[in-house]
C-alpha atoms as a PDB file:
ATOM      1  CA  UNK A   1      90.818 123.911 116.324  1.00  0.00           C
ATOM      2  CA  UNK A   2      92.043 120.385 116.201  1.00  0.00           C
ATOM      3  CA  UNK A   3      91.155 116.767 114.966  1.00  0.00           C
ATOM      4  CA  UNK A   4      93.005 113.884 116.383  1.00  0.00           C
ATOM      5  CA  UNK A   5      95.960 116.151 117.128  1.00  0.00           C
ATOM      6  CA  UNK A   6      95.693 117.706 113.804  1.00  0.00           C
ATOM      7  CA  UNK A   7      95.121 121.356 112.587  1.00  0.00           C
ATOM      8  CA  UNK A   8      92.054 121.566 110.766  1.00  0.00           C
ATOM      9  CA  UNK A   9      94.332 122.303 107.784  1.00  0.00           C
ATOM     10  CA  UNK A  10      96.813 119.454 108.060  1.00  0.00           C
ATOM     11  CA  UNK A  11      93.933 116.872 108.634  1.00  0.00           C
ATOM     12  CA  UNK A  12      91.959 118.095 106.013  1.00  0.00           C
ATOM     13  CA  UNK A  13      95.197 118.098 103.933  1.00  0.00           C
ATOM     14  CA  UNK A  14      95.778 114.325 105.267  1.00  0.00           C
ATOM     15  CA  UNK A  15      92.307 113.431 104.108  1.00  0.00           C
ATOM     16  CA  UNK A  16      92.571 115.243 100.613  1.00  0.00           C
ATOM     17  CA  UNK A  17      95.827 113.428  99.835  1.00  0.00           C
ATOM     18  CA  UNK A  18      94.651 109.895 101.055  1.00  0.00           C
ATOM     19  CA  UNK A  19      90.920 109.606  99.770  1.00  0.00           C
ATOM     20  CA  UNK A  20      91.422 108.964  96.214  1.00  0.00           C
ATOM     21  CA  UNK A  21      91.044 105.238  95.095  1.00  0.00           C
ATOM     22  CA  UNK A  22      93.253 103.087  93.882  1.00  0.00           C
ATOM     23  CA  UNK A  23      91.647 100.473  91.299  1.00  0.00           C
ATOM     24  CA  UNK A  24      94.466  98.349  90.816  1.00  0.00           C
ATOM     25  CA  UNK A  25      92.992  95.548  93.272  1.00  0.00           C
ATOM     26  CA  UNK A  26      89.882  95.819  91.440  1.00  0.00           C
ATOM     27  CA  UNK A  27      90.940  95.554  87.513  1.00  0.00           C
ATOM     28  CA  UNK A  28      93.376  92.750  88.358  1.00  0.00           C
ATOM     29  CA  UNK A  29      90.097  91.388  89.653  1.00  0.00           C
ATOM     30  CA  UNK A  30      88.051  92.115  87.020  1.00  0.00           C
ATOM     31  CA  UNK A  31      90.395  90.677  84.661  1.00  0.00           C
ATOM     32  CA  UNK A  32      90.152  86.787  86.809  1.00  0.00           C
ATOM     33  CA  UNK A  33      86.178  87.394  86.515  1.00  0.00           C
ATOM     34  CA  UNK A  34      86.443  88.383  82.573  1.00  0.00           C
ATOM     35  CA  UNK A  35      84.356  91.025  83.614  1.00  0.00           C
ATOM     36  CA  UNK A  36      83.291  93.223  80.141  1.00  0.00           C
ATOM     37  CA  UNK A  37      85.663  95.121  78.873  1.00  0.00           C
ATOM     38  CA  UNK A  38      83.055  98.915  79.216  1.00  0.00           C
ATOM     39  CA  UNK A  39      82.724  97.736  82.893  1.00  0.00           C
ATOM     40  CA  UNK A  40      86.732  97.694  83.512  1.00  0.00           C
ATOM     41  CA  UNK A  41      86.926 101.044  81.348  1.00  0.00           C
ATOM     42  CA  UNK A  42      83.897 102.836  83.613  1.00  0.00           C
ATOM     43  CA  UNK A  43      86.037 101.475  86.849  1.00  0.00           C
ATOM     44  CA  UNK A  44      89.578 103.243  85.591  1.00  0.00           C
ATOM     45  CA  UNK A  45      87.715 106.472  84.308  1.00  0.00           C
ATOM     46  CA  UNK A  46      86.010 107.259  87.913  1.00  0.00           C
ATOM     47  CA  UNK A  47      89.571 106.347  89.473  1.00  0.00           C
ATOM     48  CA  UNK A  48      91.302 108.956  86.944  1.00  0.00           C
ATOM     49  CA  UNK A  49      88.376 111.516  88.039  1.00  0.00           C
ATOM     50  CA  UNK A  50      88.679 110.794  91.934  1.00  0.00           C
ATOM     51  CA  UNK A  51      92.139 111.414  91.496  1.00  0.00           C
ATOM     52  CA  UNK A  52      91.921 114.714  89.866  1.00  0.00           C
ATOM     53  CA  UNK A  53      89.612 115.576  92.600  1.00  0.00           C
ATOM     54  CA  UNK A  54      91.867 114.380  95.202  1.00  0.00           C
ATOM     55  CA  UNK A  55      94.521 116.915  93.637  1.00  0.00           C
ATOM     56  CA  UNK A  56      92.583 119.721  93.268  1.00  0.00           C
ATOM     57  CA  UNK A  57      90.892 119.401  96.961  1.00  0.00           C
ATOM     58  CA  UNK A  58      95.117 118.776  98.122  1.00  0.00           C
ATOM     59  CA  UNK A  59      95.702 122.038  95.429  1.00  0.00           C
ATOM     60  CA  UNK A  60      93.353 124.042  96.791  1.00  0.00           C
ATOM     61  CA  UNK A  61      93.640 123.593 100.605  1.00  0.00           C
ATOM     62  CA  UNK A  62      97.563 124.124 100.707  1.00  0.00           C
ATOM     63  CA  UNK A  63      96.993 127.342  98.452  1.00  0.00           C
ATOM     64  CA  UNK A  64      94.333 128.152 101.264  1.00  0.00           C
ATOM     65  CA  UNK A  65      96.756 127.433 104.510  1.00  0.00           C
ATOM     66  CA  UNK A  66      99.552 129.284 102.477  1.00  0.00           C
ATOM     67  CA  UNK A  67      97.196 132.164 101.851  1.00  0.00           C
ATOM     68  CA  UNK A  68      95.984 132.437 105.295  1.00  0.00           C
ATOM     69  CA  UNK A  69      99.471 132.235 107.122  1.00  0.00           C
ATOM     70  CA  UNK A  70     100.868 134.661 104.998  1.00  0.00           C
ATOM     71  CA  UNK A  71      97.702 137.143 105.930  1.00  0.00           C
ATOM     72  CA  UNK A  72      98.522 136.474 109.779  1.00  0.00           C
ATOM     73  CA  UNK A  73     101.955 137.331 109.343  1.00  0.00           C
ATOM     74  CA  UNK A  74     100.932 140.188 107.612  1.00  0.00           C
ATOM     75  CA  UNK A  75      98.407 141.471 110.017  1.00  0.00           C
END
């Protein structure tokens, strides 16, 4: 199976290591706007947890494809 050209696992892989956020953009802006100081802590928190998630989802899907290609060779 294929998206865009992709093996499931590669494009899944793509979109694991791309979708985490990067705030920097958005505290320099906050900083201009003198936005409160919890607000600009809140923002930087969620980015650190999206990108723990984005790491563990990138982990977990290599361990997966590694798994799986060493069963087929296997079998």
């Amino acid at each position: 199976m294929f998206i865009a050209g992709l093996s499931v696992a590669v494009a899944f892989t793509f979109a694991a290591l791309i979708s985490p956020t990067d705030p920097v953009i958005v505290i320099e802006i906050f900083k201009k706007l003198r936005v409160p100081i919890q607000l600009s802590t809140l923002m930087e928190f969620e980015s650190s947890f999206n990108d723990a998630t984005g790491l563990i989802i990138f982990s977990s899907i290599i361990t997966l494809t590694v798994v799986v290609l060493l069963l087929l060779t296997i079998l």
